[in-house]
N, C-alpha and C. Protein backbone atom coordinates (compact mmCIF):
# COMPACT_ATOMS: atom_id res chain seq x y z
N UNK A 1 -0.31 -19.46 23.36
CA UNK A 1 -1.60 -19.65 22.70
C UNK A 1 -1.96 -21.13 22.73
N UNK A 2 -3.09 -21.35 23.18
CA UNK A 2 -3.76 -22.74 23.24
C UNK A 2 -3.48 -23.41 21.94
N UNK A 3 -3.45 -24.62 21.60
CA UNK A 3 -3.45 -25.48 20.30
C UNK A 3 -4.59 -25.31 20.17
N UNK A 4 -5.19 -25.62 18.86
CA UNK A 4 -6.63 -25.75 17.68
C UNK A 4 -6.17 -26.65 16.56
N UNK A 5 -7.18 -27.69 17.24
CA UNK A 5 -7.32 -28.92 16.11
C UNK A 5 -7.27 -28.58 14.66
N UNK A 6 -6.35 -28.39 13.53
CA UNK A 6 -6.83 -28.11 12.44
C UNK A 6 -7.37 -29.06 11.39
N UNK A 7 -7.94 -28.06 10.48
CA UNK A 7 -9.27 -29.28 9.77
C UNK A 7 -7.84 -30.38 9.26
N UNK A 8 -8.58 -31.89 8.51
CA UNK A 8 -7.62 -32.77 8.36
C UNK A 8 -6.86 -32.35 7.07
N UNK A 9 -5.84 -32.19 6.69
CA UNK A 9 -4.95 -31.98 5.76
C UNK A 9 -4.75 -30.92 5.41
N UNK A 10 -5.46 -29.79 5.61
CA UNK A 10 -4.95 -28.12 5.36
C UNK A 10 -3.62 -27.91 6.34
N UNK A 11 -2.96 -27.05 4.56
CA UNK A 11 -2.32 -26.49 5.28
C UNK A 11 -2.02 -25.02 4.99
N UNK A 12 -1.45 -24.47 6.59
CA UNK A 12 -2.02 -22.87 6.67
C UNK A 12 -0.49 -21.85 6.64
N UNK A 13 -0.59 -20.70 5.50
CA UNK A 13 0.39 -20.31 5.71
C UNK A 13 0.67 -18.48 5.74
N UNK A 14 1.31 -18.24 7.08
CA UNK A 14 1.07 -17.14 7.33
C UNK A 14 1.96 -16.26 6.24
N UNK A 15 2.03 -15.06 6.11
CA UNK A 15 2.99 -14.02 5.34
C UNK A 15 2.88 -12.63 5.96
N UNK A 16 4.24 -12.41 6.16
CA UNK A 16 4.98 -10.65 6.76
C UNK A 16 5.75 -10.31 5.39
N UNK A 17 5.28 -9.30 4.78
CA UNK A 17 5.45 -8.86 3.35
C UNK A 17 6.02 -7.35 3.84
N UNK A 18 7.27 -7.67 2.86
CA UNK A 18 7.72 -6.15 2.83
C UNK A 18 8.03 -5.87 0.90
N UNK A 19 8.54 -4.69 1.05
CA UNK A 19 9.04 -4.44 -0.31
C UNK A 19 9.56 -5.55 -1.25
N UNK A 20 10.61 -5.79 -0.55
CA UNK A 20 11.76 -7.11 -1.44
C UNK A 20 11.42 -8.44 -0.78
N UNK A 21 11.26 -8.79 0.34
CA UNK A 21 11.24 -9.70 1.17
C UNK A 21 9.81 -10.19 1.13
N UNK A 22 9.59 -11.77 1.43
CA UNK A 22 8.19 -12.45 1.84
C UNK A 22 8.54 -13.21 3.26
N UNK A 23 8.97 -13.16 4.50
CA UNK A 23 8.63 -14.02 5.42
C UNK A 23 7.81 -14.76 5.58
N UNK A 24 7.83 -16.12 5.18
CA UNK A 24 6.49 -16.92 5.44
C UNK A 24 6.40 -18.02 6.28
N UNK A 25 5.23 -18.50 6.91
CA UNK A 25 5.19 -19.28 8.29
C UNK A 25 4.46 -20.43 7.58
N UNK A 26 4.64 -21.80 7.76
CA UNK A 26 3.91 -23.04 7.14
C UNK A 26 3.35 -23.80 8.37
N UNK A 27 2.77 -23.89 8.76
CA UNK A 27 1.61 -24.33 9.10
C UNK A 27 1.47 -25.44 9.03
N UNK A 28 1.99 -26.97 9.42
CA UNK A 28 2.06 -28.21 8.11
C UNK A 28 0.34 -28.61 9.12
N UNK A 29 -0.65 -30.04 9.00
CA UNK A 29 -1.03 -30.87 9.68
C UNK A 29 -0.77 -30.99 10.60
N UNK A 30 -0.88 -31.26 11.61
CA UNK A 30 -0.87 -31.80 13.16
C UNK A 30 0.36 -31.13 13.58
N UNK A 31 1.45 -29.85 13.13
CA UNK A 31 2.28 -29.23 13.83
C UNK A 31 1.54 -28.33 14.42
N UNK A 32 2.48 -28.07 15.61
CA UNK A 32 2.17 -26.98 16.33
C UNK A 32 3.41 -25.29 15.80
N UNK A 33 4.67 -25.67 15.50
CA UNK A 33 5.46 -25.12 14.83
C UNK A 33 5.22 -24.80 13.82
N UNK A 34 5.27 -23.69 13.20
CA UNK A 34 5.61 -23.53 11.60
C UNK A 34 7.10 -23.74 11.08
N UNK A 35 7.11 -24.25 10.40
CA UNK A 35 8.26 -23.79 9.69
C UNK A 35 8.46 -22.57 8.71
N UNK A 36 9.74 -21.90 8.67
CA UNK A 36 9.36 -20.48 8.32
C UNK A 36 10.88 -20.41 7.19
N UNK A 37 10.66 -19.27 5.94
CA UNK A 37 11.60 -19.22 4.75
C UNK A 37 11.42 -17.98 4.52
N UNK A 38 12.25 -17.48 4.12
CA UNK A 38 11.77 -16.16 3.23
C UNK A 38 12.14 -16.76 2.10
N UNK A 39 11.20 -15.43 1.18
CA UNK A 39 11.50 -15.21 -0.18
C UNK A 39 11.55 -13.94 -0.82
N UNK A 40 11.93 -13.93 -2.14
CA UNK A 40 11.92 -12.81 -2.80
C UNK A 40 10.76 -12.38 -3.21
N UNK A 41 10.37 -11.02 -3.06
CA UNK A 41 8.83 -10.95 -3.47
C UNK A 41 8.83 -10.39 -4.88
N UNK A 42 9.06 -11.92 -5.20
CA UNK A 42 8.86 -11.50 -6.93
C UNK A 42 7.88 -12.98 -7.27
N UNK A 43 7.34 -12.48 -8.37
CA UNK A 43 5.99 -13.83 -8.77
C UNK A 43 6.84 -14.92 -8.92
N UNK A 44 8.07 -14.95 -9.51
CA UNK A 44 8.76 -16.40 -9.78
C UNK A 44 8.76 -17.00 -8.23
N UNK A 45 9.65 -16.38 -7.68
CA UNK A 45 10.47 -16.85 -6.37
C UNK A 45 8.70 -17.49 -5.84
N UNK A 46 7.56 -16.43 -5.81
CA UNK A 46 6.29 -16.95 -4.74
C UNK A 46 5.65 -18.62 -5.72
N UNK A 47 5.54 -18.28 -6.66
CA UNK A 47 4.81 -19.12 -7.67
C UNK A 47 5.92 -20.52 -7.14
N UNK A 48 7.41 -20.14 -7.27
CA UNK A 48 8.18 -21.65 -6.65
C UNK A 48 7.97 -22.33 -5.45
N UNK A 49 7.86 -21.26 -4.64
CA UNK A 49 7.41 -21.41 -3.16
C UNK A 49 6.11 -22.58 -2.74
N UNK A 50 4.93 -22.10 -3.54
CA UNK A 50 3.86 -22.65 -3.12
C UNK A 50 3.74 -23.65 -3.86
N UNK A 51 4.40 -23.57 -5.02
CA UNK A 51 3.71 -24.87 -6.03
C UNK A 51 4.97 -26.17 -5.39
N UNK A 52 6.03 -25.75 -4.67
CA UNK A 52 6.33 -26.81 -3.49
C UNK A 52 5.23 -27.23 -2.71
N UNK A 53 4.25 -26.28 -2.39
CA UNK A 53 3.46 -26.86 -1.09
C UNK A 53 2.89 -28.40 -1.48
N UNK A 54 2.24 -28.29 -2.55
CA UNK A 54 1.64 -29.56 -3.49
C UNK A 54 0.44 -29.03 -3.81
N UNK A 55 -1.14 -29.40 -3.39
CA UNK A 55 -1.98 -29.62 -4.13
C UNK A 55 -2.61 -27.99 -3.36
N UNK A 56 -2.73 -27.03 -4.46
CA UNK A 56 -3.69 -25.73 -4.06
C UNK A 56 -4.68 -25.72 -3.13
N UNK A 57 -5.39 -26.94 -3.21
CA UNK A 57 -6.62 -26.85 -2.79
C UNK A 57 -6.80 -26.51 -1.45
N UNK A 58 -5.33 -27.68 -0.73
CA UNK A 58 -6.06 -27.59 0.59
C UNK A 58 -4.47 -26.36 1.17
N UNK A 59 -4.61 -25.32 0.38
CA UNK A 59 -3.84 -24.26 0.79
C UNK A 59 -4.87 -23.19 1.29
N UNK A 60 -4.39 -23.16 2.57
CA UNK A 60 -5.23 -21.57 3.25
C UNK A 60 -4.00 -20.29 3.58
N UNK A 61 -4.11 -19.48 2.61
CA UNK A 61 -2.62 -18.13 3.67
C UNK A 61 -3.37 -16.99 3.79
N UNK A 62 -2.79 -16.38 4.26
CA UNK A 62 -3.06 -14.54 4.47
C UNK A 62 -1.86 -13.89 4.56
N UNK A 63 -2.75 -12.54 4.63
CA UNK A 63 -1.14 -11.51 5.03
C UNK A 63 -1.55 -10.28 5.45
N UNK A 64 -0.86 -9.56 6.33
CA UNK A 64 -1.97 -7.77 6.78
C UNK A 64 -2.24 -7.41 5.24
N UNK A 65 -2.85 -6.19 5.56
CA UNK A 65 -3.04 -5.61 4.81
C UNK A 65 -2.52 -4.57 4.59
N UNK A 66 -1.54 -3.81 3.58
CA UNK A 66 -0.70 -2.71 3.84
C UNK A 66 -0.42 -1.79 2.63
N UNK A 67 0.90 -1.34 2.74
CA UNK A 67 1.09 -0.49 1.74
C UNK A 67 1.09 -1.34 -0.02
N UNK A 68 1.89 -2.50 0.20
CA UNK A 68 2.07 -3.28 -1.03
C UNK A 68 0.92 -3.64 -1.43
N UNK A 69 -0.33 -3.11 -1.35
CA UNK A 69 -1.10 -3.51 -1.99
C UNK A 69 -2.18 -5.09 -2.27
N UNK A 70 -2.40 -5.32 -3.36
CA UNK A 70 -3.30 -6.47 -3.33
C UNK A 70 -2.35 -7.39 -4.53
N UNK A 71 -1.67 -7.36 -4.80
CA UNK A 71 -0.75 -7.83 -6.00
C UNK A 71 -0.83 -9.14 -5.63
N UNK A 72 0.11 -9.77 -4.32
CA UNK A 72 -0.25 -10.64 -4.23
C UNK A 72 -1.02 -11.56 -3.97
N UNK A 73 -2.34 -11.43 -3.52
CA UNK A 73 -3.77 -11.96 -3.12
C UNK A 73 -3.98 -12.21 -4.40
N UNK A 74 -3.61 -11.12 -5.50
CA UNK A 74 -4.37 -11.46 -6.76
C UNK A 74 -3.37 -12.51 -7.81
N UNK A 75 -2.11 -12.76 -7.20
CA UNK A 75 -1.11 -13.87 -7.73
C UNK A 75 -1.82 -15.06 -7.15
N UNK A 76 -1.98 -15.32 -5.48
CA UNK A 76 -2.44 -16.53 -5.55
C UNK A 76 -3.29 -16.76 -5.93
N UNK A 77 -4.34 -15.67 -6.33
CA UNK A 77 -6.09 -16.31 -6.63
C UNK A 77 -5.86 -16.68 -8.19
N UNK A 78 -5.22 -16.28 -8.61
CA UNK A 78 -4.63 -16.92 -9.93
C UNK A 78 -4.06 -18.20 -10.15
N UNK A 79 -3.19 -18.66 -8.70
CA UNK A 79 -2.69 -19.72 -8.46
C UNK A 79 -3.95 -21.02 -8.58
N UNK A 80 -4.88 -20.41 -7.62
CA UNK A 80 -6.31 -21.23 -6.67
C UNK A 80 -5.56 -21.40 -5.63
N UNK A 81 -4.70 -20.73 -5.05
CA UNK A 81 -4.57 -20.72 -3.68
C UNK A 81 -5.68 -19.72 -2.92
N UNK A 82 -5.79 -19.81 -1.80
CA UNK A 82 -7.14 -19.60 -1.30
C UNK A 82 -6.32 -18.28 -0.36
N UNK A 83 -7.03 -17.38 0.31
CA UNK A 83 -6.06 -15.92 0.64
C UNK A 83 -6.78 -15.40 1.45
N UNK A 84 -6.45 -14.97 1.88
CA UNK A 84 -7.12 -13.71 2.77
C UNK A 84 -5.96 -12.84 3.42
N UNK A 85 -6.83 -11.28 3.35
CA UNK A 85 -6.48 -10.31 3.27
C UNK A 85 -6.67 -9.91 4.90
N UNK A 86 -5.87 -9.82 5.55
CA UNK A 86 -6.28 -9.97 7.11
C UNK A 86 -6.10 -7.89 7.33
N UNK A 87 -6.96 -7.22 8.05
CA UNK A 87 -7.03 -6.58 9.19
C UNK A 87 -6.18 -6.07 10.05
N UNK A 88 -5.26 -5.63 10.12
CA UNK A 88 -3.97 -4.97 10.59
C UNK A 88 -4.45 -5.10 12.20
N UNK A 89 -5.63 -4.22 12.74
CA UNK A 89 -5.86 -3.88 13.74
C UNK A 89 -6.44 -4.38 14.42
N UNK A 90 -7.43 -5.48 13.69
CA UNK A 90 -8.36 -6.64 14.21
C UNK A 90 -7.23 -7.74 14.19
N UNK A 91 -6.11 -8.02 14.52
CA UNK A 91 -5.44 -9.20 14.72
C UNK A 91 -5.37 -9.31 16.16
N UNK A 92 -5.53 -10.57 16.75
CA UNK A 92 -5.22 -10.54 18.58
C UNK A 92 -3.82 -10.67 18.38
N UNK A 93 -3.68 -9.93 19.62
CA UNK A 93 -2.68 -9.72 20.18
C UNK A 93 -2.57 -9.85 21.78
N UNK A 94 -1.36 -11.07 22.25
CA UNK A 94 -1.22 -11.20 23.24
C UNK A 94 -0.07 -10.36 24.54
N UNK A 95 -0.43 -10.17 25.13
CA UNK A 95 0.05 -9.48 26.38
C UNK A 95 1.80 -9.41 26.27
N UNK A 96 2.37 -10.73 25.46
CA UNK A 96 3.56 -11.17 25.27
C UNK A 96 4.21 -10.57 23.73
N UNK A 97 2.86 -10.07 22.69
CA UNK A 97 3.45 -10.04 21.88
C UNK A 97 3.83 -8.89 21.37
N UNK A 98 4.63 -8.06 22.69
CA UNK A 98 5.34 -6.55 22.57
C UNK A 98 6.09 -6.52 21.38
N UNK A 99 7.33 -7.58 21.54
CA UNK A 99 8.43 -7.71 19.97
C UNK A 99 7.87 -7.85 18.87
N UNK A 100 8.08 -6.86 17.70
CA UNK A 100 7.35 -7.40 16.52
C UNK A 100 8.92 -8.07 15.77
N UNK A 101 8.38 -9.13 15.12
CA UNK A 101 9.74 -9.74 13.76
C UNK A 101 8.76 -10.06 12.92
N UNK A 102 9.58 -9.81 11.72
CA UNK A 102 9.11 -10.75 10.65
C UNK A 102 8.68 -12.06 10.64
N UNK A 103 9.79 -12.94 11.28
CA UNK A 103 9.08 -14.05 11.65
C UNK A 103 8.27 -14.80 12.81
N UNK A 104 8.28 -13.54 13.51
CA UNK A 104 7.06 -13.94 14.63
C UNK A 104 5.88 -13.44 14.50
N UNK A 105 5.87 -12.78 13.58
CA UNK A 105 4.41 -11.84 12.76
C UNK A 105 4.22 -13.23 11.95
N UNK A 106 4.92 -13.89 11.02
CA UNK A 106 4.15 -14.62 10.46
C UNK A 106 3.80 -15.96 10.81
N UNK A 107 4.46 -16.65 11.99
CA UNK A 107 3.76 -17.56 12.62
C UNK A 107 2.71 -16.97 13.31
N UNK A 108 2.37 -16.25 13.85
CA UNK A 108 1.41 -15.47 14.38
C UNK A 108 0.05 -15.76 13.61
N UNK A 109 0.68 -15.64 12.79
CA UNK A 109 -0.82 -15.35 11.70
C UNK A 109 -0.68 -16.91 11.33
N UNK A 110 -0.06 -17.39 10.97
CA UNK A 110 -0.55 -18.90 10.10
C UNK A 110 -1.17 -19.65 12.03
N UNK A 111 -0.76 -19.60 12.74
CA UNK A 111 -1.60 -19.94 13.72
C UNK A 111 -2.80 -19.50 14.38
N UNK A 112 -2.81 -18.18 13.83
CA UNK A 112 -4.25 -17.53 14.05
C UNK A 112 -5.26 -18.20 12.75
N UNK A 113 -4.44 -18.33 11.52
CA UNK A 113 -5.05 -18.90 10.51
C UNK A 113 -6.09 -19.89 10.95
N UNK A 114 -5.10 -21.14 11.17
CA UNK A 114 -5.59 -22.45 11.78
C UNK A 114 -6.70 -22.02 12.64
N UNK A 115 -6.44 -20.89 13.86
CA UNK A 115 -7.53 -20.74 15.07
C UNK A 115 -9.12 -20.67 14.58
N UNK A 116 -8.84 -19.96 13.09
CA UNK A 116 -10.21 -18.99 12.40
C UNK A 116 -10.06 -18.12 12.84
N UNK A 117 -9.21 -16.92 13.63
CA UNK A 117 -9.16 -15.75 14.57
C UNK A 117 -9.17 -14.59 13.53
N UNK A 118 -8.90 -14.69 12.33
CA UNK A 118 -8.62 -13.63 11.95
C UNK A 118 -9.99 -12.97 11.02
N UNK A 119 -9.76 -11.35 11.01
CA UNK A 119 -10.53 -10.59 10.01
C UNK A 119 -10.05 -10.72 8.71
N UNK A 120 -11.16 -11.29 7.73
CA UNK A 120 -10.36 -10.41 6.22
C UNK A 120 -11.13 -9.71 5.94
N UNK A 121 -10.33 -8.50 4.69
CA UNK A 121 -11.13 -7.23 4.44
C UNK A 121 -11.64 -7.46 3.28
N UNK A 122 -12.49 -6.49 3.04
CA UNK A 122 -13.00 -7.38 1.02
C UNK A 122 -11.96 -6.77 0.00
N UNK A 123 -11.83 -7.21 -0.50
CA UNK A 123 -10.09 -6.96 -1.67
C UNK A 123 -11.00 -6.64 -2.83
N UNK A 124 -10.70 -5.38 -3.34
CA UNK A 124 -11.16 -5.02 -4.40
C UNK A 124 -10.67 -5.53 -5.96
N UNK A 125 -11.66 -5.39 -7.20
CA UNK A 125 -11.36 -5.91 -7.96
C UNK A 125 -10.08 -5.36 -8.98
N UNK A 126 -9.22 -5.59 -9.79
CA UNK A 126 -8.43 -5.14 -10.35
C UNK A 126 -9.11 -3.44 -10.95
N UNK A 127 -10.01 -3.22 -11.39
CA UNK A 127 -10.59 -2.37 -12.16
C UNK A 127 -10.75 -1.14 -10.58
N UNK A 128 -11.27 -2.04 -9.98
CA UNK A 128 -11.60 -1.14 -8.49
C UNK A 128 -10.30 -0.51 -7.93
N UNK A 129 -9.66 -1.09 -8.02
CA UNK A 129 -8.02 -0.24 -7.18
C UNK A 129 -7.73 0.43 -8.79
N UNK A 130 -7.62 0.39 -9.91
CA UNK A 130 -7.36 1.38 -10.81
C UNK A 130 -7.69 2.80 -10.59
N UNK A 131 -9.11 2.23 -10.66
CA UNK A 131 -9.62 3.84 -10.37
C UNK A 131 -9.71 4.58 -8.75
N UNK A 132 -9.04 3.86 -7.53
CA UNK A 132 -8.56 4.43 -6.60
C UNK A 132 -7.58 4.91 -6.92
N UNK A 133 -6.37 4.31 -7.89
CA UNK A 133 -4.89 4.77 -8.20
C UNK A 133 -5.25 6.08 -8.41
N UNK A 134 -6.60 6.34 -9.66
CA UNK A 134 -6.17 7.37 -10.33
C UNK A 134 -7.01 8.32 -9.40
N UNK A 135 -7.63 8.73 -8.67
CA UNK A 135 -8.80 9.10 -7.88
C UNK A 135 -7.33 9.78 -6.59
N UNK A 136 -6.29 8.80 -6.06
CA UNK A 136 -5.17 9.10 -5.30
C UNK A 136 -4.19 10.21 -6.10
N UNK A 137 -4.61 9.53 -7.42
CA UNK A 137 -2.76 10.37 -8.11
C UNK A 137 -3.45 12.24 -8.01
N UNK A 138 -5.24 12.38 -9.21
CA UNK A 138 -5.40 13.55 -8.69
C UNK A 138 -5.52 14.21 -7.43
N UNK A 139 -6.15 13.64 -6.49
CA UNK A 139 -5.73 14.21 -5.40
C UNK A 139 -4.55 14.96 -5.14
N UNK A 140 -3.81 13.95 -5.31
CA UNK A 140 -2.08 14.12 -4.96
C UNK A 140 -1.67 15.55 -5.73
N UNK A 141 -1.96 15.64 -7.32
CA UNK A 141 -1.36 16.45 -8.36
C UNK A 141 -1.63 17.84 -7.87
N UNK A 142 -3.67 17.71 -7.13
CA UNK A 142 -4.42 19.04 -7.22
C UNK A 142 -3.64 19.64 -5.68
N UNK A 143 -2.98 18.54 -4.82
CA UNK A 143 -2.56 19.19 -3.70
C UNK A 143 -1.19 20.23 -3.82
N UNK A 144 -0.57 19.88 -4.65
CA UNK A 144 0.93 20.00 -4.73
C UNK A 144 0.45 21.40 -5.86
N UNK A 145 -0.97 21.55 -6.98
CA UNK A 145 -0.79 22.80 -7.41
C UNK A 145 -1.71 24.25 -6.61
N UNK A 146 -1.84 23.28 -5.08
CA UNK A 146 -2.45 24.46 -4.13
C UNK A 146 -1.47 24.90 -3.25
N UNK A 147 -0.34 23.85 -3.13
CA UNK A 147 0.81 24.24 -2.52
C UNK A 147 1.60 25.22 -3.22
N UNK A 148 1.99 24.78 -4.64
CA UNK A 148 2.56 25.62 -5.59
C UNK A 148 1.89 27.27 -5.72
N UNK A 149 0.69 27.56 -5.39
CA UNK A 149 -0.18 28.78 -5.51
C UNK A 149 -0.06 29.43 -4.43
N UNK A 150 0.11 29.01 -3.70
CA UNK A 150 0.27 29.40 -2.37
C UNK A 150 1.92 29.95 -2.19
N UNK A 151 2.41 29.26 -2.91
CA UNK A 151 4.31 29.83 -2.60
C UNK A 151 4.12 30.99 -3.42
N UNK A 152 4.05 31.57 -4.54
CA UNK A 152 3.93 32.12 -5.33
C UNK A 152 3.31 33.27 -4.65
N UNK A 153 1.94 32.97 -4.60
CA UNK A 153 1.62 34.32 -3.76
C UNK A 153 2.47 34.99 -2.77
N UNK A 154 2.97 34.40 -1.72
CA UNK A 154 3.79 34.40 -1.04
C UNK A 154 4.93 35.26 -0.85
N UNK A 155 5.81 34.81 -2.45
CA UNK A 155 6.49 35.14 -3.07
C UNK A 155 6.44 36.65 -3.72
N UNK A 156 5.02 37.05 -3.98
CA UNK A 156 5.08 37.90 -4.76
C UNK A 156 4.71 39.37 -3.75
N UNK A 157 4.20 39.11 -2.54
CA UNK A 157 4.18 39.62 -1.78
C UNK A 157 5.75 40.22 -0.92
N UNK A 158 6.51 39.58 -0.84
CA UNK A 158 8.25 40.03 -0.88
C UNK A 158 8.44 40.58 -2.13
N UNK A 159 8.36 41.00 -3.01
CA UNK A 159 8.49 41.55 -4.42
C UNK A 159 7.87 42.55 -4.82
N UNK A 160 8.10 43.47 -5.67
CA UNK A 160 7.25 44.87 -6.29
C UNK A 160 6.26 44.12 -7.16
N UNK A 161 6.05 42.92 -7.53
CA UNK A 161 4.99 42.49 -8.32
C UNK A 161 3.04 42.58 -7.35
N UNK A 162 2.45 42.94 -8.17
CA UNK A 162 1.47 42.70 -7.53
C UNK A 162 -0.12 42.44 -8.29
N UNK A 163 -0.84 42.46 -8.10
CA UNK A 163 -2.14 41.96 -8.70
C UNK A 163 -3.42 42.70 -8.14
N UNK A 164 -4.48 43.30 -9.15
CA UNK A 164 -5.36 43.92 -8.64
C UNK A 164 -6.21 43.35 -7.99
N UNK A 165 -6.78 43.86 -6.95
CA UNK A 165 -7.47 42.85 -6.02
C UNK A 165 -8.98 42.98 -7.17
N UNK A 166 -9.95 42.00 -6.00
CA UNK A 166 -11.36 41.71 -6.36
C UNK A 166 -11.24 41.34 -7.78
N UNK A 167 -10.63 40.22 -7.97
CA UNK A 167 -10.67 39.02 -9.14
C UNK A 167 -10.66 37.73 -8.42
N UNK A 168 -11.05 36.87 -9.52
CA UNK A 168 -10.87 35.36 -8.86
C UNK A 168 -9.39 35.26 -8.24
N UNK A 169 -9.32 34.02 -8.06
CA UNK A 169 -7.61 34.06 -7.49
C UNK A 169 -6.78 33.64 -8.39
N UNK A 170 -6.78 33.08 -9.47
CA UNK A 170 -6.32 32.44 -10.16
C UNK A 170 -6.72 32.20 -11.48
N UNK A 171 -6.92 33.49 -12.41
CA UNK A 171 -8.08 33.47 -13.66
C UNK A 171 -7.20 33.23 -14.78
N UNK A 172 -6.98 32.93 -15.93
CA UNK A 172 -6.33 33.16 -16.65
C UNK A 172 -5.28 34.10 -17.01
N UNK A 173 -6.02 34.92 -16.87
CA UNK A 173 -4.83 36.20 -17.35
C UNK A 173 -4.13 36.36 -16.02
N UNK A 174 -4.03 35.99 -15.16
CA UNK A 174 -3.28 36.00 -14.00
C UNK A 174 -2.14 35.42 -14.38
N UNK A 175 -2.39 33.85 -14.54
CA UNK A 175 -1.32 32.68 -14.71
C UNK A 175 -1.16 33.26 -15.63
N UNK A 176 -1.13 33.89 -16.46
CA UNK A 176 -0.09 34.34 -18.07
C UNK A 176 0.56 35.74 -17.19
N UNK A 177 -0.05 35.92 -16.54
CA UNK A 177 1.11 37.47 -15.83
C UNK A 177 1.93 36.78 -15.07
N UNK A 178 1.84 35.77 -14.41
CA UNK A 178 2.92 35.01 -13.15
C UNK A 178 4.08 34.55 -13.95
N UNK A 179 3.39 33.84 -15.27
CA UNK A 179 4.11 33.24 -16.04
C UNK A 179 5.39 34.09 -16.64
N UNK A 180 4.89 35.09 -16.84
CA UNK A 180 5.50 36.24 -17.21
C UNK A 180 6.24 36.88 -16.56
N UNK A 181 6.14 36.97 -14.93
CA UNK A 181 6.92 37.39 -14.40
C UNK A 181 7.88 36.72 -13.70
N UNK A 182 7.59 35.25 -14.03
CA UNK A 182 8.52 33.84 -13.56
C UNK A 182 9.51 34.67 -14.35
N UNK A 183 9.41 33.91 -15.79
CA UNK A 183 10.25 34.11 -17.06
C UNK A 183 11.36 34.87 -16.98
N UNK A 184 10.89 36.38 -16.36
CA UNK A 184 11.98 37.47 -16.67
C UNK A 184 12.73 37.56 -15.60
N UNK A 185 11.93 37.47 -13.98
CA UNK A 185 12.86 37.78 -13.05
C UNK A 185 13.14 36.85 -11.75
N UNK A 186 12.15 35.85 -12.08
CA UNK A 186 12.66 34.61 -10.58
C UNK A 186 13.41 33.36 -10.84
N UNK A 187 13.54 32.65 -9.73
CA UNK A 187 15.28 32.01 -10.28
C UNK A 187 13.90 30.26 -10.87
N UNK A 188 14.66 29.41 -11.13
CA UNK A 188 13.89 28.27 -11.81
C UNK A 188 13.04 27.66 -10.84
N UNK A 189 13.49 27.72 -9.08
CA UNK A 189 12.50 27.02 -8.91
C UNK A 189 11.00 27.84 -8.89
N UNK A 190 11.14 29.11 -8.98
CA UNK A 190 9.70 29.13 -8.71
C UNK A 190 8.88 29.58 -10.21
N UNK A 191 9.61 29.43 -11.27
CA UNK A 191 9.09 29.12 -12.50
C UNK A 191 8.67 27.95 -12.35
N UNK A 192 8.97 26.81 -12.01
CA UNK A 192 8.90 25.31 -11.51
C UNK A 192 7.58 25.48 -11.11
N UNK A 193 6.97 26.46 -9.73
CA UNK A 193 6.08 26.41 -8.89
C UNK A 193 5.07 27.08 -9.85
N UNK A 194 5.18 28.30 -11.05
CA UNK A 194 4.28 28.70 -11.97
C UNK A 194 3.88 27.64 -12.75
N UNK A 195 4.58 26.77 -13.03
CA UNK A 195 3.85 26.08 -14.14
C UNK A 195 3.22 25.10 -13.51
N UNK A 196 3.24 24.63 -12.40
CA UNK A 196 1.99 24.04 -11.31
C UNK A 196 0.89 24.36 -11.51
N UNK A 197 1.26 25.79 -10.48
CA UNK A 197 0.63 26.30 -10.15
C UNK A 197 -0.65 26.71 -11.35
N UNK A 198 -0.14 26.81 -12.41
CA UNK A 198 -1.28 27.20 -13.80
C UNK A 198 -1.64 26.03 -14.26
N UNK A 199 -1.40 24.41 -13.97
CA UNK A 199 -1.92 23.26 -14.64
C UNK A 199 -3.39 23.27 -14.24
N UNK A 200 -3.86 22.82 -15.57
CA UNK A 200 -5.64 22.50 -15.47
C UNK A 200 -5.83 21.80 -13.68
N UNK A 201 -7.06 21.83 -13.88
CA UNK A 201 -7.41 20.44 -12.63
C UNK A 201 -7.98 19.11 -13.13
């Protein structure tokens, strides 16, 4: 990758974030190298990290964007470290850069930093990913009690139990008959799958 003059005194620092781990790439003034550390991805270990760098201001980092969330974008913006939330798929990528590492992902990026090359995405506000959490969790709950309804039926179809047709699928007095027939004659897990299966939505 060609060199890019960076502005005078910023400095740029890339991050490959996993669960436990922070790989990070530094970027100093007039290097072409980063120098690179991990850390623990815990707020102490990051908060030690950067407040080494010295003065916030002229701090620029990023990091993809992934499963871990926005936690830390929203540690440094707390810091006044400056962040961005980079684009997984909008990152260039060169012909060479088949091997992925931790630490060649994050010089990668603190030198794309410097370039200006990269996308960031808009990072939602604390209140905004809440109500995705909870918007994900029902999803999640209502899937697992269509899965659960579905075994059951299933189930009851191998069995002398049965149900008069032309009703809803799932009315009340149903779930108190399933319930009922969990109770007396099926083994726990699919009492397990009745009481799913009958939770509100």
């Amino acid at each position: 990758m060609s060199s890019v003059a960076s502005p005078a005194g910023l400095v740029h620092v890339g991050m490959d974030t996993s669960k436990k781990t922070i790989m990070i790439a530094t970027l100093w003034p007039g290097e072409q190298v980063p120098a690179t550390e991990r850390i623990a991805n815990e707020e102490a270990a990051i908060r030690r990290f950067f407040g080494r760098l010295g003065d916030s201001s002229v701090l620029r980092s990023c990091y993809e964007a992934g499963p871990g969330g926005y936690d830390l974008y929203w540690l440094l913006e707390s810091m006044g470290v400056a962040c961005d939330v980079v684009a997984p798929s909008l990152i260039p990528k060169g012909g060479s850069d088949k091997v992925k590492t931790d630490r060649r992902d994050a010089c990668r990026q603190a030198r794309l930093l410097r370039a200006g090359e990269l996308t960031a995405v808009r990072v939602p506000t604390r209140d905004e990913e809440a109500v995705r959490d909870l918007v994900r969790v029902r999803a999640a709950l209502l899937a697992d009690r269509k899965r659960a309804q579905q075994r059951l039926t299933g189930r009851s179809r191998t069995t002398a139990a049965r149900w008069t047709p032309g009703r809803p699928s799932w009315p009340r007095s149903r779930q108190r008959w399933r319930r009922g027939r969990c109770g007396s004659r099926w083994p726990g897990r699919w009492r397990g799958w009745a009481a799913t299966a009958a939770s509100p939505s």
